[in-house]
Protein backbone atom coordinates (compact mmCIF):
# COMPACT_ATOMS: atom_id res chain seq x y z
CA UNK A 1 11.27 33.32 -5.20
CA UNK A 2 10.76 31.90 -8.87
CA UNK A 3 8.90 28.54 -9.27
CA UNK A 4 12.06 27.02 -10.55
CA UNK A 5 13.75 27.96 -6.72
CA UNK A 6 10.55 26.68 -5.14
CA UNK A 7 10.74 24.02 -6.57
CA UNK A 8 14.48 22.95 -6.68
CA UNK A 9 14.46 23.70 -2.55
CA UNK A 10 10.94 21.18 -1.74
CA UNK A 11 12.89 18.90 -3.89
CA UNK A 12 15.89 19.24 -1.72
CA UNK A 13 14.17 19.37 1.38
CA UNK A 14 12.49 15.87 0.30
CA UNK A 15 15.71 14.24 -0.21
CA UNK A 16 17.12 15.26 3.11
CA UNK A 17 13.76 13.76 4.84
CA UNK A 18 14.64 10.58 3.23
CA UNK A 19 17.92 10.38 3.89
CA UNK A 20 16.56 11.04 7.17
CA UNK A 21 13.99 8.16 7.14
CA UNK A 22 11.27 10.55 7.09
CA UNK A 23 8.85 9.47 4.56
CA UNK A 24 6.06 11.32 5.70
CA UNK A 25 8.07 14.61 5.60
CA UNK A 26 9.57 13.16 2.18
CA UNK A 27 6.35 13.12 0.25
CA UNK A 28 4.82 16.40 1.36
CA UNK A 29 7.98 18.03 -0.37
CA UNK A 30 7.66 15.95 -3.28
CA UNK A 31 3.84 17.14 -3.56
CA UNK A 32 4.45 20.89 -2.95
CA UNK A 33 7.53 20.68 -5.82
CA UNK A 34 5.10 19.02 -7.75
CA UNK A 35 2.49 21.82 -7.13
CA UNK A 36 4.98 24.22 -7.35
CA UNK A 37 5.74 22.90 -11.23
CA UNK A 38 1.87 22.56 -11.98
CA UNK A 39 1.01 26.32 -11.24
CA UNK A 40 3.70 27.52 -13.25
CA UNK A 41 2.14 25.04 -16.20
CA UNK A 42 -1.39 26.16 -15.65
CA UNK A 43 0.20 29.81 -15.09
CA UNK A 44 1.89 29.89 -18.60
CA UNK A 45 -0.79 28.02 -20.99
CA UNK A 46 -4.00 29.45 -18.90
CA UNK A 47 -5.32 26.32 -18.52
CA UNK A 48 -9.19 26.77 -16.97
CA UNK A 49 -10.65 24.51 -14.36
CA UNK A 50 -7.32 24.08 -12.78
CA UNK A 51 -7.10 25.00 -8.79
CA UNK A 52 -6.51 23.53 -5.91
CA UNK A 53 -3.61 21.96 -3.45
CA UNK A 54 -1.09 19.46 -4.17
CA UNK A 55 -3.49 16.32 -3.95
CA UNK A 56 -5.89 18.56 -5.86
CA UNK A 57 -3.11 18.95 -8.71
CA UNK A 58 -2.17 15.17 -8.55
CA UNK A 59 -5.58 13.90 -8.44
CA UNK A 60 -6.05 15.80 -12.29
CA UNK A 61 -3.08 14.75 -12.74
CA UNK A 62 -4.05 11.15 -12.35
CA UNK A 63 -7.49 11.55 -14.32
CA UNK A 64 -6.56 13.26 -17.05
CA UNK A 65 -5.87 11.07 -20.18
CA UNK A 66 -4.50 13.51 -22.01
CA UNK A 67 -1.05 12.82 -19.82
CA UNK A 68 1.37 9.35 -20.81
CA UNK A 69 0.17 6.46 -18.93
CA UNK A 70 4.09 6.77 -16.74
CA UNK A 71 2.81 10.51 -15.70
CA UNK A 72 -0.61 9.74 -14.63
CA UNK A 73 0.97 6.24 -12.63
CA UNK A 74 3.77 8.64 -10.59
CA UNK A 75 0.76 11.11 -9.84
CA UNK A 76 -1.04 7.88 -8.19
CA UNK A 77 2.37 6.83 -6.26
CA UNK A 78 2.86 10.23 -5.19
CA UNK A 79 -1.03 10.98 -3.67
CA UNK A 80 -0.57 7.32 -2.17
CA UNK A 81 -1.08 8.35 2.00
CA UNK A 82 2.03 6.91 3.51
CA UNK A 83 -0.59 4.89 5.84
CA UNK A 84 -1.61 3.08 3.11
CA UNK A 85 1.76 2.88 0.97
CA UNK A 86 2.78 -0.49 2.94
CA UNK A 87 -0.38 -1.66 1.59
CA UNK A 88 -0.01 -0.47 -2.07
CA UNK A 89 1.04 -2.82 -4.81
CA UNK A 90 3.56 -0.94 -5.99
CA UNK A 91 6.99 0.58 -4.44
CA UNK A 92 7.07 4.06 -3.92
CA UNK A 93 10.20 7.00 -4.22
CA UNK A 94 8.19 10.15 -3.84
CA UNK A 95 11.33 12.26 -5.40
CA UNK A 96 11.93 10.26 -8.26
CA UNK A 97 7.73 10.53 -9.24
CA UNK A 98 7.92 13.79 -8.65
CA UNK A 99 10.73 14.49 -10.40
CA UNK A 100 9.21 12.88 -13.61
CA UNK A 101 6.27 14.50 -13.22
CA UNK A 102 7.49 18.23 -12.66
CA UNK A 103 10.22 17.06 -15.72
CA UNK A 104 6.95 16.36 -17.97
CA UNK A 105 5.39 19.90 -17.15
CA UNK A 106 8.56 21.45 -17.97
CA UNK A 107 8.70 19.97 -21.17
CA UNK A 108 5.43 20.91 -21.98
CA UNK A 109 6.48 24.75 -21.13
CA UNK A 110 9.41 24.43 -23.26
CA UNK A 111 7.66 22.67 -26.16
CA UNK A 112 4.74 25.71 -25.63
CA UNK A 113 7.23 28.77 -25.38
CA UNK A 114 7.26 31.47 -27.78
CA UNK A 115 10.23 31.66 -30.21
């Protein structure tokens, strides 16, 4: 299956879980798509010190300063635990953050291609 598929279907799958109420559920897809989207960015520029799981991937994603302030805030909303979203001072849509986050990467890829 192509990253694109893998990641259009945990997207999918995480909108179903919250039309079902399932937040929990809804954020693990969110994450995978989202870790889906960043191996396929470190994939295609080789980017080196780069590995890990989906928190992994967020938590660089979070740190790095090199990504728009927007990007590195949806990485922190997305590797909120849903124990402690209630909590959090922000609200939280785990598609929409990842959404903008995986649409970031891709621009990056497409800004990087060859011609």
């Amino acid at each position: 299956m192509t990253p694109t598929a893998l990641i259009e279907r945990e997207l999918a799958t995480a909108e179903a879980a919250r039309h079902e109420r399932n937040d929990g559920k809804a954020r693990v897809c969110a994450r995978r798509a989202v870790a889906h989207a960043t191996e396929a960015w470190i994939a295609r520029l080789s980017i080196p010190g780069w590995h890990g799981d989906a928190m992994a991937y967020l938590r660089k994603i979070q740190e790095d300063a090199s990504f728009p302030l927007p990007i590195r805030q949806a990485a922190e909303r997305l590797g909120t635990p849903v124990t402690r979203q209630h909590t959090a001072p922000f609200a939280t849509d785990p598609v929409a953050d990842a959404r903008l986050i995986i649409a970031y990467l891709s621009g990056i890829l497409s800004e990087n291609a060859p011609q």
